[in-house]
Protein backbone atom coordinates (compact mmCIF):
# COMPACT_ATOMS: atom_id res chain seq x y z
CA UNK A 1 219.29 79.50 52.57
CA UNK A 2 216.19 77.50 52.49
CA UNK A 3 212.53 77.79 51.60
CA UNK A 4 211.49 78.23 55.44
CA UNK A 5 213.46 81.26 55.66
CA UNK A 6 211.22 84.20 55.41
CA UNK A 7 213.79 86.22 54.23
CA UNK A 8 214.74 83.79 51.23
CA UNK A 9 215.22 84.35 47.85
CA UNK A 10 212.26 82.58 46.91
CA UNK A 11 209.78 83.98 49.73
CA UNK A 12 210.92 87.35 48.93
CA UNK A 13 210.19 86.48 44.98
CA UNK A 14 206.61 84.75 45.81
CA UNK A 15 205.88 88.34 47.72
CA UNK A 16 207.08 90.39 44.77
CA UNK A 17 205.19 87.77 42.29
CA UNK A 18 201.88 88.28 44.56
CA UNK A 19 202.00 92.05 44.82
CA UNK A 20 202.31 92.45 40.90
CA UNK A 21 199.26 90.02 40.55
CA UNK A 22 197.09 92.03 42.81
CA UNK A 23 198.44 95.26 40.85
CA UNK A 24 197.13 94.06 37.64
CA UNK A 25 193.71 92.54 39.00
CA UNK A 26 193.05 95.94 40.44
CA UNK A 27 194.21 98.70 38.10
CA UNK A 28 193.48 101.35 41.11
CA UNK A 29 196.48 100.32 42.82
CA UNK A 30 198.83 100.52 40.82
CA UNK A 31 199.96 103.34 42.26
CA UNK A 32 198.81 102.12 45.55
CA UNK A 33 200.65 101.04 48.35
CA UNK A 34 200.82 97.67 47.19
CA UNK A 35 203.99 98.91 45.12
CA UNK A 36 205.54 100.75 48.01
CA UNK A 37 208.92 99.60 48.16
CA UNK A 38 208.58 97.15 45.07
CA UNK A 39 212.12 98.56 43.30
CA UNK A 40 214.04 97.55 46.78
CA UNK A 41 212.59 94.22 46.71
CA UNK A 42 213.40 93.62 43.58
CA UNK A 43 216.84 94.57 43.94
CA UNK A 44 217.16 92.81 46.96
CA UNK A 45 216.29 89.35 45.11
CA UNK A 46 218.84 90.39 42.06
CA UNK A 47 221.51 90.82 44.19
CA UNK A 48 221.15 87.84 46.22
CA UNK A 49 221.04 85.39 43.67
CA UNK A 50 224.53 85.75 42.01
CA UNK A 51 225.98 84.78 45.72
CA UNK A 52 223.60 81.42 45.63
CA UNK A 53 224.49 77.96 44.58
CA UNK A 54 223.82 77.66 41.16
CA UNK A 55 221.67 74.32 41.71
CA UNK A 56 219.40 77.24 43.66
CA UNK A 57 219.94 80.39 41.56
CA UNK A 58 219.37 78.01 38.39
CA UNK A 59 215.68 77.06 40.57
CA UNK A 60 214.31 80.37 40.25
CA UNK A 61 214.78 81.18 36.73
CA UNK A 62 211.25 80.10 35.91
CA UNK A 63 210.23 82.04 38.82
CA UNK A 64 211.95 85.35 37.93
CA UNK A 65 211.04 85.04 34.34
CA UNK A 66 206.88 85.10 35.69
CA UNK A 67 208.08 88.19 37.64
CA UNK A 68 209.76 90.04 34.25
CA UNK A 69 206.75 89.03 32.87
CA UNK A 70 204.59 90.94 35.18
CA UNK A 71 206.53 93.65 35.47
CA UNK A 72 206.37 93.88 31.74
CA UNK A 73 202.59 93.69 32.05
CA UNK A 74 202.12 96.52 34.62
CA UNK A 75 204.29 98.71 32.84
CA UNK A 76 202.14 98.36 29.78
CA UNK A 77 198.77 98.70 32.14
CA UNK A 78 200.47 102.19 33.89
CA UNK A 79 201.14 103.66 30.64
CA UNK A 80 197.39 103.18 28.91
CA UNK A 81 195.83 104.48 32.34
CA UNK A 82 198.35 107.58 32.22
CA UNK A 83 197.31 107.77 28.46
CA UNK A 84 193.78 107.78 29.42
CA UNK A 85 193.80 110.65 31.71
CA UNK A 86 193.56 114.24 31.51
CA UNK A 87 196.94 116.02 32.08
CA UNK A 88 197.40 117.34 35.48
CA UNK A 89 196.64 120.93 35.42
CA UNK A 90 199.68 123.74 36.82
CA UNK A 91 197.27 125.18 39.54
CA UNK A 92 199.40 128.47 39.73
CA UNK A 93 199.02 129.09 35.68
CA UNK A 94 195.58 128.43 36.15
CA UNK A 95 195.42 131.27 38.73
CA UNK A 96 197.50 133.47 37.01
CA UNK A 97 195.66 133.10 34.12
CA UNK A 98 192.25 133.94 35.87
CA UNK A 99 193.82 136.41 37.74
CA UNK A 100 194.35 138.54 34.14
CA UNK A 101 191.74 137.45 32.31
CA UNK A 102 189.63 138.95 35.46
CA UNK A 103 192.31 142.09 36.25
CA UNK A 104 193.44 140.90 39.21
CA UNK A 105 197.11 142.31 39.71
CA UNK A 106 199.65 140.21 41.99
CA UNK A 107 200.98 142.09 44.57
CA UNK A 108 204.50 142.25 43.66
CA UNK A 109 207.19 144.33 45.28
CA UNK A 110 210.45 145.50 43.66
């Protein structure tokens, strides 16, 4: 394989390496799109590289340390946002709950 395939090894890394940049410049999107399909990608580099010549799978170490790097990074980032918000609220509790507190009765059959 070589660099000017699009579907190399290293392309596919430099994509993965760009998305998790722009995912920690812009802590909104972490959930974003920008991660859609991240996991496959990643995958798809790990199990390409044991089948490479180890002149070229040697090559990207740097490369795919940066990546663990990042990864290690946005994991960190996602975990103090989710900190940082409220829980999600059960909506259905919430209307049970008002329901009674109010007397509403559920219609309930049996």
């Amino acid at each position: 394989m070589t660099a000017a395939n699009p579907e190399s090894p290293e392309k596919r890394l430099a994509s993965i390496r760009a998305r998790l940049e722009a995912a920690l410049q812009e802590p909104s999107s972490t959930i974003s799109g920008a991660l859609t399909g991240l996991e496959a990608d990643v995958a798809s580099v790990c199990t390409t590289i044991p089948d490479l010549p180890p002149k070229e799978a040697h090559a990207l170490a740097p490369e795919m340390k940066h990546v663990i790097g990042l990864l290690e990074l946005l994991s960190e980032a996602m975990a103090k946002k989710a900190a940082e918000q409220p829980p999600a609220s059960d909506s259905a509790n919430l209307h049970r709950k008002a329901a009674a507190a109010y007397g509403g009765k559920g219609r309930r059959k049996g």
